[in-house]
PDB file of N, CA and C in Angstrom:
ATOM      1  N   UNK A   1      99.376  89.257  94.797  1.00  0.00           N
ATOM      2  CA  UNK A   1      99.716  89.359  96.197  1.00  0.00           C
ATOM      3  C   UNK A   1     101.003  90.174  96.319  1.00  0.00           C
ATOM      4  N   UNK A   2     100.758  91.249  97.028  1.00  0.00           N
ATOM      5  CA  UNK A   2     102.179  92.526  97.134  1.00  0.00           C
ATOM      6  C   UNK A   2     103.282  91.635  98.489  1.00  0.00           C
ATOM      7  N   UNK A   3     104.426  92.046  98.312  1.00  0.00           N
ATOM      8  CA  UNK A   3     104.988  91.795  99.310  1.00  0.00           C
ATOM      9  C   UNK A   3     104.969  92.133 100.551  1.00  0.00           C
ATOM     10  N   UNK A   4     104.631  93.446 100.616  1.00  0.00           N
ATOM     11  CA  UNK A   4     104.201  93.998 101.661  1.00  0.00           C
ATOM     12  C   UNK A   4     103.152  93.348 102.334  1.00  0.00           C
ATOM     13  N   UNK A   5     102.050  92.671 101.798  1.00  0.00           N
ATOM     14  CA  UNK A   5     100.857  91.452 102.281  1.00  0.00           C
ATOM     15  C   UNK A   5     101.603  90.580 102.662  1.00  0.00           C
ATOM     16  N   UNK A   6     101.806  89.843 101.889  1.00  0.00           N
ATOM     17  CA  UNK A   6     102.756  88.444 102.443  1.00  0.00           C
ATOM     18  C   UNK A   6     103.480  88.941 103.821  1.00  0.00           C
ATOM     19  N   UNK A   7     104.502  89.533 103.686  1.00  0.00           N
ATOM     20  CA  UNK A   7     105.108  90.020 105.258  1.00  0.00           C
ATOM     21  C   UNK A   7     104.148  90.363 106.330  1.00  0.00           C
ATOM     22  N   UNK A   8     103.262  91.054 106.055  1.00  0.00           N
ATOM     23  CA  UNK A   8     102.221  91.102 107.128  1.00  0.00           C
ATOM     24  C   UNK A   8     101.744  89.847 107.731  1.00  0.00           C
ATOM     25  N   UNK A   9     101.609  88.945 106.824  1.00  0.00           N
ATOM     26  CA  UNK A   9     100.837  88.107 107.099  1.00  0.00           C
ATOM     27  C   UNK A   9     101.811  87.028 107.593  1.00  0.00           C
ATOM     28  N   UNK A  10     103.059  86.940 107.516  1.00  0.00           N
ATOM     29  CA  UNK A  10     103.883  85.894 108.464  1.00  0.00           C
ATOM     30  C   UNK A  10     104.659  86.589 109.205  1.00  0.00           C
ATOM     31  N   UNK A  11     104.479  88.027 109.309  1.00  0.00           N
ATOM     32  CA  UNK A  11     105.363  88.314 110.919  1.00  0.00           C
ATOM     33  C   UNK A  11     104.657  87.477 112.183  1.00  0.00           C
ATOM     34  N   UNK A  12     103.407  87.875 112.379  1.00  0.00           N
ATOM     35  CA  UNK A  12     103.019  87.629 113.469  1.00  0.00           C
ATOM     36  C   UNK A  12     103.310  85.857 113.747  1.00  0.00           C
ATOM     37  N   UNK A  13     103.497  85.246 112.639  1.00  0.00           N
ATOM     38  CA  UNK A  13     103.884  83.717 113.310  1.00  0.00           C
ATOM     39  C   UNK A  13     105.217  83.576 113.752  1.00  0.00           C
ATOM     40  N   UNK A  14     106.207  84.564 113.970  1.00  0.00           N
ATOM     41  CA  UNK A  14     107.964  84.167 114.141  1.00  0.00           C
ATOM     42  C   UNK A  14     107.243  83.267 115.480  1.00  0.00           C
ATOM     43  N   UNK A  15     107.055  83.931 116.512  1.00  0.00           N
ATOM     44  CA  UNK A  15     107.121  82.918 117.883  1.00  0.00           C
ATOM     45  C   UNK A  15     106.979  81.652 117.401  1.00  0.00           C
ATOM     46  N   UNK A  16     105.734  81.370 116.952  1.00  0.00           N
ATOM     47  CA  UNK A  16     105.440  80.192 116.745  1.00  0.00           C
ATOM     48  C   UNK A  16     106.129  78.962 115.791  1.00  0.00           C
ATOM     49  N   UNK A  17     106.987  79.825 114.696  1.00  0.00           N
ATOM     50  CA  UNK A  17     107.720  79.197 113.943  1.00  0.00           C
ATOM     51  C   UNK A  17     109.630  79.020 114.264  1.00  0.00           C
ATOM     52  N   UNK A  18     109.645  79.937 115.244  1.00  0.00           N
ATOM     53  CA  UNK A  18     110.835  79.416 116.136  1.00  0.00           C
ATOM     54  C   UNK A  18     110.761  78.534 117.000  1.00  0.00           C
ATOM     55  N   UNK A  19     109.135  78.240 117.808  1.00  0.00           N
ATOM     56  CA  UNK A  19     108.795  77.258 118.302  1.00  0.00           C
ATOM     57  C   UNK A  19     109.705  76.010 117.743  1.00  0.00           C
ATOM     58  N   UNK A  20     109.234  75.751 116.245  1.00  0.00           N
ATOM     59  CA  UNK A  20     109.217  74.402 115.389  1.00  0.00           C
ATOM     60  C   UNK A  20     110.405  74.401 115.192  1.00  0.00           C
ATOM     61  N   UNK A  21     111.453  75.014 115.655  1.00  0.00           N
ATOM     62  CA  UNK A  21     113.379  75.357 114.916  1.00  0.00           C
ATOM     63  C   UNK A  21     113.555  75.920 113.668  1.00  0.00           C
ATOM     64  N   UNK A  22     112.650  76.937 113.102  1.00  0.00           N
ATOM     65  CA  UNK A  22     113.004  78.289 112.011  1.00  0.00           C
ATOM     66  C   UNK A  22     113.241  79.206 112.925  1.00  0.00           C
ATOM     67  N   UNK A  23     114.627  79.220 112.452  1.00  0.00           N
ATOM     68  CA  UNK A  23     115.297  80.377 113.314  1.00  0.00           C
ATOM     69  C   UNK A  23     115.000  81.496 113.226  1.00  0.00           C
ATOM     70  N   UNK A  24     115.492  81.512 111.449  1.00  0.00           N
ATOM     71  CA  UNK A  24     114.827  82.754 110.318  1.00  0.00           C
ATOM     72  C   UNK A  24     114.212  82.664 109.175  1.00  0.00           C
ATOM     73  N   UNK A  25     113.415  83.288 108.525  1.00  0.00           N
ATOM     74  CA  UNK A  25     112.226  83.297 107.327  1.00  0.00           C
ATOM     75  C   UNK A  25     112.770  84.401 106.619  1.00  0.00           C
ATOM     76  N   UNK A  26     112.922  84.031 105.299  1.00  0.00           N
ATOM     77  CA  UNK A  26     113.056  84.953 103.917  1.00  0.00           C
ATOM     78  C   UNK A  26     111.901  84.816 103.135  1.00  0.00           C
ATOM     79  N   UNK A  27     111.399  85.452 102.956  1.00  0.00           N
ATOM     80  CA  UNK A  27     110.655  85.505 100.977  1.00  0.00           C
ATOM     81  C   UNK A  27     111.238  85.591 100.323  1.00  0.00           C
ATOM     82  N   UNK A  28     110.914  85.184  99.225  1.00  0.00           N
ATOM     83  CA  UNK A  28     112.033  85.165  97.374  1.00  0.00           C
ATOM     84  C   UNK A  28     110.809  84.362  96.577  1.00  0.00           C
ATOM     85  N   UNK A  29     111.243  84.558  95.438  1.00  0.00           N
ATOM     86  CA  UNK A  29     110.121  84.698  94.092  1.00  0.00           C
ATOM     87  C   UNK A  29     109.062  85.622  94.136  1.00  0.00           C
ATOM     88  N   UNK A  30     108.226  85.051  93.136  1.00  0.00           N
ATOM     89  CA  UNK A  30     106.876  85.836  93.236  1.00  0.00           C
ATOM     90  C   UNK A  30     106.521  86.688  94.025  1.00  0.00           C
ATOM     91  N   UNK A  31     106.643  86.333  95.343  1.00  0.00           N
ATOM     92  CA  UNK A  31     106.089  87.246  96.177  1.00  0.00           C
ATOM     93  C   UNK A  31     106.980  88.424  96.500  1.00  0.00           C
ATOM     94  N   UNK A  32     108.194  88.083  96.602  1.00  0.00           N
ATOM     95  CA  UNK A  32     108.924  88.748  96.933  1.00  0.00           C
ATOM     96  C   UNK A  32     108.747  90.352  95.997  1.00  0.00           C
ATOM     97  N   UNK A  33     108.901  89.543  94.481  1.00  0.00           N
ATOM     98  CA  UNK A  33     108.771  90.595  93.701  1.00  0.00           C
ATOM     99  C   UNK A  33     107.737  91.377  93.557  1.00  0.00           C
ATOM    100  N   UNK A  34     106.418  90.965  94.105  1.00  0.00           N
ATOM    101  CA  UNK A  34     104.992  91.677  93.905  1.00  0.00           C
ATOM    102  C   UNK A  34     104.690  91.169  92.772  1.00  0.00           C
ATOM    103  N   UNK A  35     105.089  90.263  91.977  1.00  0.00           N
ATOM    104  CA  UNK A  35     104.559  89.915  90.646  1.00  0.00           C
ATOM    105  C   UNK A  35     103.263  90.001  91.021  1.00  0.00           C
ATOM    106  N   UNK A  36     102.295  90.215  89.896  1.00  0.00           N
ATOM    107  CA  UNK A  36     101.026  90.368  89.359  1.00  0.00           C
ATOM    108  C   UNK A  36      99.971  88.700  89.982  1.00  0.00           C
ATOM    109  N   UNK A  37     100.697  87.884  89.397  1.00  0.00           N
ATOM    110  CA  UNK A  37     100.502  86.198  89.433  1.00  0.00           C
ATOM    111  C   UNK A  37     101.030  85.657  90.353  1.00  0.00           C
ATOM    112  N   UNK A  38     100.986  85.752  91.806  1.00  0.00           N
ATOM    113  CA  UNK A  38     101.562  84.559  92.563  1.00  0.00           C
ATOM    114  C   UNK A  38     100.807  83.296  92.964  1.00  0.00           C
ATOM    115  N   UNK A  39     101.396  82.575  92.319  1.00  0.00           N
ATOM    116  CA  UNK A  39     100.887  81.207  92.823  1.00  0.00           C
ATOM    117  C   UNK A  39     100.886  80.055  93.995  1.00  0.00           C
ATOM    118  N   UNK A  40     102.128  80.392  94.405  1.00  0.00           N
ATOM    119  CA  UNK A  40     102.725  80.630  95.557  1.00  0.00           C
ATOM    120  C   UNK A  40     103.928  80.669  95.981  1.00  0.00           C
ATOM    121  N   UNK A  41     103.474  80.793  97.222  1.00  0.00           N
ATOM    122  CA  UNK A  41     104.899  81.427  98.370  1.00  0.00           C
ATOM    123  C   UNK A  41     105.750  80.820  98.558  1.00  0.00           C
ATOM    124  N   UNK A  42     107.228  81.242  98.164  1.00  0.00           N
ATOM    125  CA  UNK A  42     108.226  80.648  98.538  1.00  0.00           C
ATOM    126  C   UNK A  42     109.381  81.181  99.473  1.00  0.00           C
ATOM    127  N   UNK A  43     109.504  79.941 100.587  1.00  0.00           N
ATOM    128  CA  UNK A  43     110.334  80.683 101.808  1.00  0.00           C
ATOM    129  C   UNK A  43     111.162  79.841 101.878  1.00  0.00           C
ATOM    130  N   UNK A  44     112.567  80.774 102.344  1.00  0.00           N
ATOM    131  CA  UNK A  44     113.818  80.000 102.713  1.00  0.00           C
ATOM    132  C   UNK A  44     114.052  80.148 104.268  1.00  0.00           C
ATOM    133  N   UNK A  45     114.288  78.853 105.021  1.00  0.00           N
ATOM    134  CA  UNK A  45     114.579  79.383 106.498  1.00  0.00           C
ATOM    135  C   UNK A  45     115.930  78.380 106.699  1.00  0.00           C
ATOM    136  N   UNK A  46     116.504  79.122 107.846  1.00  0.00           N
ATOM    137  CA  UNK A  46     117.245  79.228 108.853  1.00  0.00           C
ATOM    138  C   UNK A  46     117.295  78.046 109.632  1.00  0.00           C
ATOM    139  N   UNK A  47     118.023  77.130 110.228  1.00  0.00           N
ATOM    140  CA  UNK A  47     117.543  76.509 111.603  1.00  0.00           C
ATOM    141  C   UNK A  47     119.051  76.939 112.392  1.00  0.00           C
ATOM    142  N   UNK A  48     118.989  77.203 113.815  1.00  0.00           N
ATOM    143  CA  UNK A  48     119.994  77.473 114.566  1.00  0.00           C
ATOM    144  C   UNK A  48     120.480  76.414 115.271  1.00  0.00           C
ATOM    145  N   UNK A  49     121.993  75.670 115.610  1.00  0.00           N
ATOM    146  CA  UNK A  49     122.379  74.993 116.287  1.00  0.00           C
ATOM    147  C   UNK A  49     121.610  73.974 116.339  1.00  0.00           C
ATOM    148  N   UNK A  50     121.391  73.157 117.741  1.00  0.00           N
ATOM    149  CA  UNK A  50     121.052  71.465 117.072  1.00  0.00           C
ATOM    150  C   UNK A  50     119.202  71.637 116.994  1.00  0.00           C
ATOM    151  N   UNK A  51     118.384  72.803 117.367  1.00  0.00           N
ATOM    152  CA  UNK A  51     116.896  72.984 117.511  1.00  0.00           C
ATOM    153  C   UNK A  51     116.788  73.353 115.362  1.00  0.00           C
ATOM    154  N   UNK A  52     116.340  71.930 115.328  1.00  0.00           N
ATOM    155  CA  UNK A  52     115.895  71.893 113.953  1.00  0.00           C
ATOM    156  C   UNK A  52     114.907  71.043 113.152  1.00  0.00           C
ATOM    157  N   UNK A  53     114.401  71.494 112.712  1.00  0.00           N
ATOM    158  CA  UNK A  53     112.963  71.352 112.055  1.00  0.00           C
ATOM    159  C   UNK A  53     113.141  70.084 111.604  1.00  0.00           C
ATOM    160  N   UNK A  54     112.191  68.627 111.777  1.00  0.00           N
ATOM    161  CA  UNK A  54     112.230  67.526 111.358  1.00  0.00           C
ATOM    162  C   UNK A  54     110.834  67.292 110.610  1.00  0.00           C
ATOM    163  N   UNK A  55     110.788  66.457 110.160  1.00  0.00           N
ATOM    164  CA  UNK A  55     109.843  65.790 109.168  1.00  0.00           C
ATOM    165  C   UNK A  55     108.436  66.284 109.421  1.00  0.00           C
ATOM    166  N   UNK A  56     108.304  65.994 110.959  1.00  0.00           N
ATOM    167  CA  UNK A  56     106.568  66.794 111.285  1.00  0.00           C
ATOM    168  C   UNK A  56     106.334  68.448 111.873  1.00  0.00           C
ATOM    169  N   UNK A  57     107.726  68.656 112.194  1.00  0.00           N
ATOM    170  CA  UNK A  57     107.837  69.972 111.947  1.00  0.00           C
ATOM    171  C   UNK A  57     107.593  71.328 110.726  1.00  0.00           C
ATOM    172  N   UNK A  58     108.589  70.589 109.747  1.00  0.00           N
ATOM    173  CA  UNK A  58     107.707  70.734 108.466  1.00  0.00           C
ATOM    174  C   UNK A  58     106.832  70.992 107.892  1.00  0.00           C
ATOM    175  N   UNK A  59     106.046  69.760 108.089  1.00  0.00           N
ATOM    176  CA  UNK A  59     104.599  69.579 107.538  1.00  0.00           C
ATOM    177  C   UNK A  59     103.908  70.300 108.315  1.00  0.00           C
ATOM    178  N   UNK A  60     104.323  70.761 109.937  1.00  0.00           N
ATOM    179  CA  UNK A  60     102.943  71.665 110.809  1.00  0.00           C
ATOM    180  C   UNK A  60     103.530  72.983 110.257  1.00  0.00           C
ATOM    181  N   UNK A  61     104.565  73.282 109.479  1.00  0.00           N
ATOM    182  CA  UNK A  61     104.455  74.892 109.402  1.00  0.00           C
ATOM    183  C   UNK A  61     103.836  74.982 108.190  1.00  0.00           C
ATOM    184  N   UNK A  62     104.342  74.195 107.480  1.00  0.00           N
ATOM    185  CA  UNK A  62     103.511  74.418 105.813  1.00  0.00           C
ATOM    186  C   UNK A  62     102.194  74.345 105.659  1.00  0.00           C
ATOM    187  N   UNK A  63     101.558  73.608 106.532  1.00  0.00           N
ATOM    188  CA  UNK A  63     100.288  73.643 107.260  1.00  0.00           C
ATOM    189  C   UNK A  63      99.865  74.895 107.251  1.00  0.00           C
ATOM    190  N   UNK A  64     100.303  75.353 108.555  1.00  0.00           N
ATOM    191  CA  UNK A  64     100.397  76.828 108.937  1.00  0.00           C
ATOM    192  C   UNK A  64     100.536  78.111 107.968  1.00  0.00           C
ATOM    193  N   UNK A  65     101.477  77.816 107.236  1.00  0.00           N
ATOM    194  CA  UNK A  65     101.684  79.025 106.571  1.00  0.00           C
ATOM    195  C   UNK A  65     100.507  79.005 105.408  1.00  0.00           C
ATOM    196  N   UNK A  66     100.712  77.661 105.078  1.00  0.00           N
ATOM    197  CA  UNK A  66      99.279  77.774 103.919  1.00  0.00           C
ATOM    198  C   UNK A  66      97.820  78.122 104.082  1.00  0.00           C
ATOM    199  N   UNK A  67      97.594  77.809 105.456  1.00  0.00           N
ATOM    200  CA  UNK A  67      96.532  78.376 105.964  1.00  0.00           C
ATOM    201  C   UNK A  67      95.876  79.590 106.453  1.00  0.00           C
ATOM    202  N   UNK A  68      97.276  80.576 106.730  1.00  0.00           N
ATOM    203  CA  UNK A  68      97.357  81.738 106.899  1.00  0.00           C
ATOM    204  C   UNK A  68      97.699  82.448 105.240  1.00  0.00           C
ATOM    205  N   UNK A  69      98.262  81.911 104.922  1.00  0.00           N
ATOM    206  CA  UNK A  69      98.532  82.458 102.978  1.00  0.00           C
ATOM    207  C   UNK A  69      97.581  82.805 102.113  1.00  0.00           C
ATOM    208  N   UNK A  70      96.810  81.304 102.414  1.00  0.00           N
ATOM    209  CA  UNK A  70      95.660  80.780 100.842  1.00  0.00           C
ATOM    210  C   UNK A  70      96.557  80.560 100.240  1.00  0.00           C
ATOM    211  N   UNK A  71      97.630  79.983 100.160  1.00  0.00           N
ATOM    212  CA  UNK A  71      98.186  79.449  98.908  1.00  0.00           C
ATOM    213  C   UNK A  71      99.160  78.493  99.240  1.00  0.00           C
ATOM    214  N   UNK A  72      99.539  77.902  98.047  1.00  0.00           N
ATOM    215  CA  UNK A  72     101.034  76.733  98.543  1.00  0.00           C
ATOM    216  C   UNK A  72     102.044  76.943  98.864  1.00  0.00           C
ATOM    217  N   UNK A  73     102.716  76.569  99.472  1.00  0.00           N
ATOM    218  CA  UNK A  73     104.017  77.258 100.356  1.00  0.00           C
ATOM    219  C   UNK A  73     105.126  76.141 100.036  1.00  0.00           C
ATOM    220  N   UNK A  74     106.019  76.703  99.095  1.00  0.00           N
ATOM    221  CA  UNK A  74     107.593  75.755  99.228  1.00  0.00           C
ATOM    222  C   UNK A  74     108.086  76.397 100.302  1.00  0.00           C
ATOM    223  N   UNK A  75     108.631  75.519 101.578  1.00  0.00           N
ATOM    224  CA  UNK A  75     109.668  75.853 102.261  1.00  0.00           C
ATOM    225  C   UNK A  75     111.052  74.969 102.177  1.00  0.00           C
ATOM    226  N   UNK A  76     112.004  75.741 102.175  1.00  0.00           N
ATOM    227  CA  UNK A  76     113.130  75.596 101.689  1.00  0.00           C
ATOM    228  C   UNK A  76     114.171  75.643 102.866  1.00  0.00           C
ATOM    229  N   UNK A  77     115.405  74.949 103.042  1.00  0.00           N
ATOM    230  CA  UNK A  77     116.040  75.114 103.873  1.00  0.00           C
ATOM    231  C   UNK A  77     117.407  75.769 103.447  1.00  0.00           C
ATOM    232  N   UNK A  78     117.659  76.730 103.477  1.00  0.00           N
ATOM    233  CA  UNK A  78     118.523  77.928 103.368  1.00  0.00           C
ATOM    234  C   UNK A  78     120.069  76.719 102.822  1.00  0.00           C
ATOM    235  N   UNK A  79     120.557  75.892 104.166  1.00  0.00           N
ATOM    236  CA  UNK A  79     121.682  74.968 103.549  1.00  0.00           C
ATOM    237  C   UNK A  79     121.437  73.981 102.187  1.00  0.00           C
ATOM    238  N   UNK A  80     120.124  73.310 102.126  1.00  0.00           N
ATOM    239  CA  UNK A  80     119.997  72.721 100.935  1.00  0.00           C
ATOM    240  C   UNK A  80     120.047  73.686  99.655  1.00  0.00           C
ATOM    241  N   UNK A  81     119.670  75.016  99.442  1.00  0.00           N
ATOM    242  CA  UNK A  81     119.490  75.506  98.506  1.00  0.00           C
ATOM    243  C   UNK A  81     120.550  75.459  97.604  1.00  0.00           C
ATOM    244  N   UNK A  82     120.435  75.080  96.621  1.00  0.00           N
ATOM    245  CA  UNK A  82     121.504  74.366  94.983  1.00  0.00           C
ATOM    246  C   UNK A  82     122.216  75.534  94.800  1.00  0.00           C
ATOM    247  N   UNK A  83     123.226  75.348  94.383  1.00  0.00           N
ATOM    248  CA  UNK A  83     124.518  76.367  94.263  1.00  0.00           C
ATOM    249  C   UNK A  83     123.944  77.074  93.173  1.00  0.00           C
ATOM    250  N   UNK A  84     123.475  76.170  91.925  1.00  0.00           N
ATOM    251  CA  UNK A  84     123.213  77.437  91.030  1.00  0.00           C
ATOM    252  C   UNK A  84     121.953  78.226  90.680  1.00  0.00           C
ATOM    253  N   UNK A  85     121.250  78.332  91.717  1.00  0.00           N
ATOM    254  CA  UNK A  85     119.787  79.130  91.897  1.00  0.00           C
ATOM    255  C   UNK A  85     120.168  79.837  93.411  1.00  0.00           C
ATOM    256  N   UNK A  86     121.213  79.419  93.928  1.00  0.00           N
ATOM    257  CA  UNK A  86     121.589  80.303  95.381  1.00  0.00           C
ATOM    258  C   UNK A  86     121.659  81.860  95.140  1.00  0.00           C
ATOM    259  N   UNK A  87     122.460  82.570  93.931  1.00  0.00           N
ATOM    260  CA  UNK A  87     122.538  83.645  94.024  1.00  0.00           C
ATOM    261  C   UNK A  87     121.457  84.462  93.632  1.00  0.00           C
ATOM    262  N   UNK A  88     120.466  83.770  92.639  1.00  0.00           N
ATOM    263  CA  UNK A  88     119.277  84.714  92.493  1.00  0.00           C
ATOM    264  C   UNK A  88     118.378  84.778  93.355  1.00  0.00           C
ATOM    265  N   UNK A  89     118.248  83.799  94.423  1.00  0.00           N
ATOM    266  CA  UNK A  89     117.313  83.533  95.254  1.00  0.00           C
ATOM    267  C   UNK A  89     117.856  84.586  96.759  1.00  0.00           C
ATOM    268  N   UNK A  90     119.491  84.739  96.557  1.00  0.00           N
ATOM    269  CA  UNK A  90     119.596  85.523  97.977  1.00  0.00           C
ATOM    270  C   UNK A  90     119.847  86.829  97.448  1.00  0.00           C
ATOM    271  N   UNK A  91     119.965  87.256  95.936  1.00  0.00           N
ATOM    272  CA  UNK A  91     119.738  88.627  95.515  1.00  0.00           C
ATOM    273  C   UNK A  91     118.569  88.731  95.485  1.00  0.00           C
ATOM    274  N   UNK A  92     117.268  88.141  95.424  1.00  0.00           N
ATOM    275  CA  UNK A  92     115.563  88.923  95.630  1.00  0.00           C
ATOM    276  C   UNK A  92     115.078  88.514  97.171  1.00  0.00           C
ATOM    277  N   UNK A  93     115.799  87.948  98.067  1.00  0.00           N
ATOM    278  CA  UNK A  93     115.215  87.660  98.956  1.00  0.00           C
ATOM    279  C   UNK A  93     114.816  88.733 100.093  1.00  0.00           C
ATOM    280  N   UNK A  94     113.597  89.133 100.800  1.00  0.00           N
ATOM    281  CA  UNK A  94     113.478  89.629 101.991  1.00  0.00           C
ATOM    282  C   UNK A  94     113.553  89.258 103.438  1.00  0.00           C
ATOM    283  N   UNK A  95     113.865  89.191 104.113  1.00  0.00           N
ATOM    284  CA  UNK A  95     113.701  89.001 105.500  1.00  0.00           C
ATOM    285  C   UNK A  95     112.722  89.095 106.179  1.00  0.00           C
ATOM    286  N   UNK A  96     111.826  88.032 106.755  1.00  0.00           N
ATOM    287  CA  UNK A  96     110.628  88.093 107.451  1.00  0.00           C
ATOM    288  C   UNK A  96     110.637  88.314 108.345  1.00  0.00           C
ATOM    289  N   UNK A  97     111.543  87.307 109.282  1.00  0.00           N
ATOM    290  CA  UNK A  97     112.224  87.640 110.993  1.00  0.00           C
ATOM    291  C   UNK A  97     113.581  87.212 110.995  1.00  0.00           C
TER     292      UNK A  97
END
């Protein structure tokens, strides 16, 4: 799966995923890189001010994204991400919206 696919395929949800409080969407790993083997998609998002993604929020985007993907989707929240996987993850990352 090229990156260029993947991005295609979750622009068209920003409305809907700002709906849920993702402010903003990155790719990073696999996909990001175009590796050969993706198994799946991993996204880091954003939430803005107090509109933020809770427990069933969550679960309806990962829903979503997996269903639009075909594949499993880690979503990640940009503040949780661990100090020492932060810098490789925001040196390969792209910007979705």
């Amino acid at each position: 799966m090229k990156r260029d696919e993947v991005l295609a395929m979750l622009r068209p949800l920003e409305s809907e995923l700002k709906r849920l409080g993702f402010a903003s969407l990155y790719l990073f790993g696999s996909a990001a890189r175009s590796d050969p083997e993706v198994r799946d998609v991993d996204l880091l998002y954003e939430a803005e001010g107090t509109l933020r993604p809770g427990f069933h929020e969550l679960i309806d985007a990962s829903d979503r994204l997996e269903e639009v993907l075909g594949k499993q989707v880690d979503l990640i929240d940009r503040e949780l991400l661990h100090g020492r996987i932060r810098p490789r993850v925001e040196r390969e990352m792209v910007q979705v919206y």
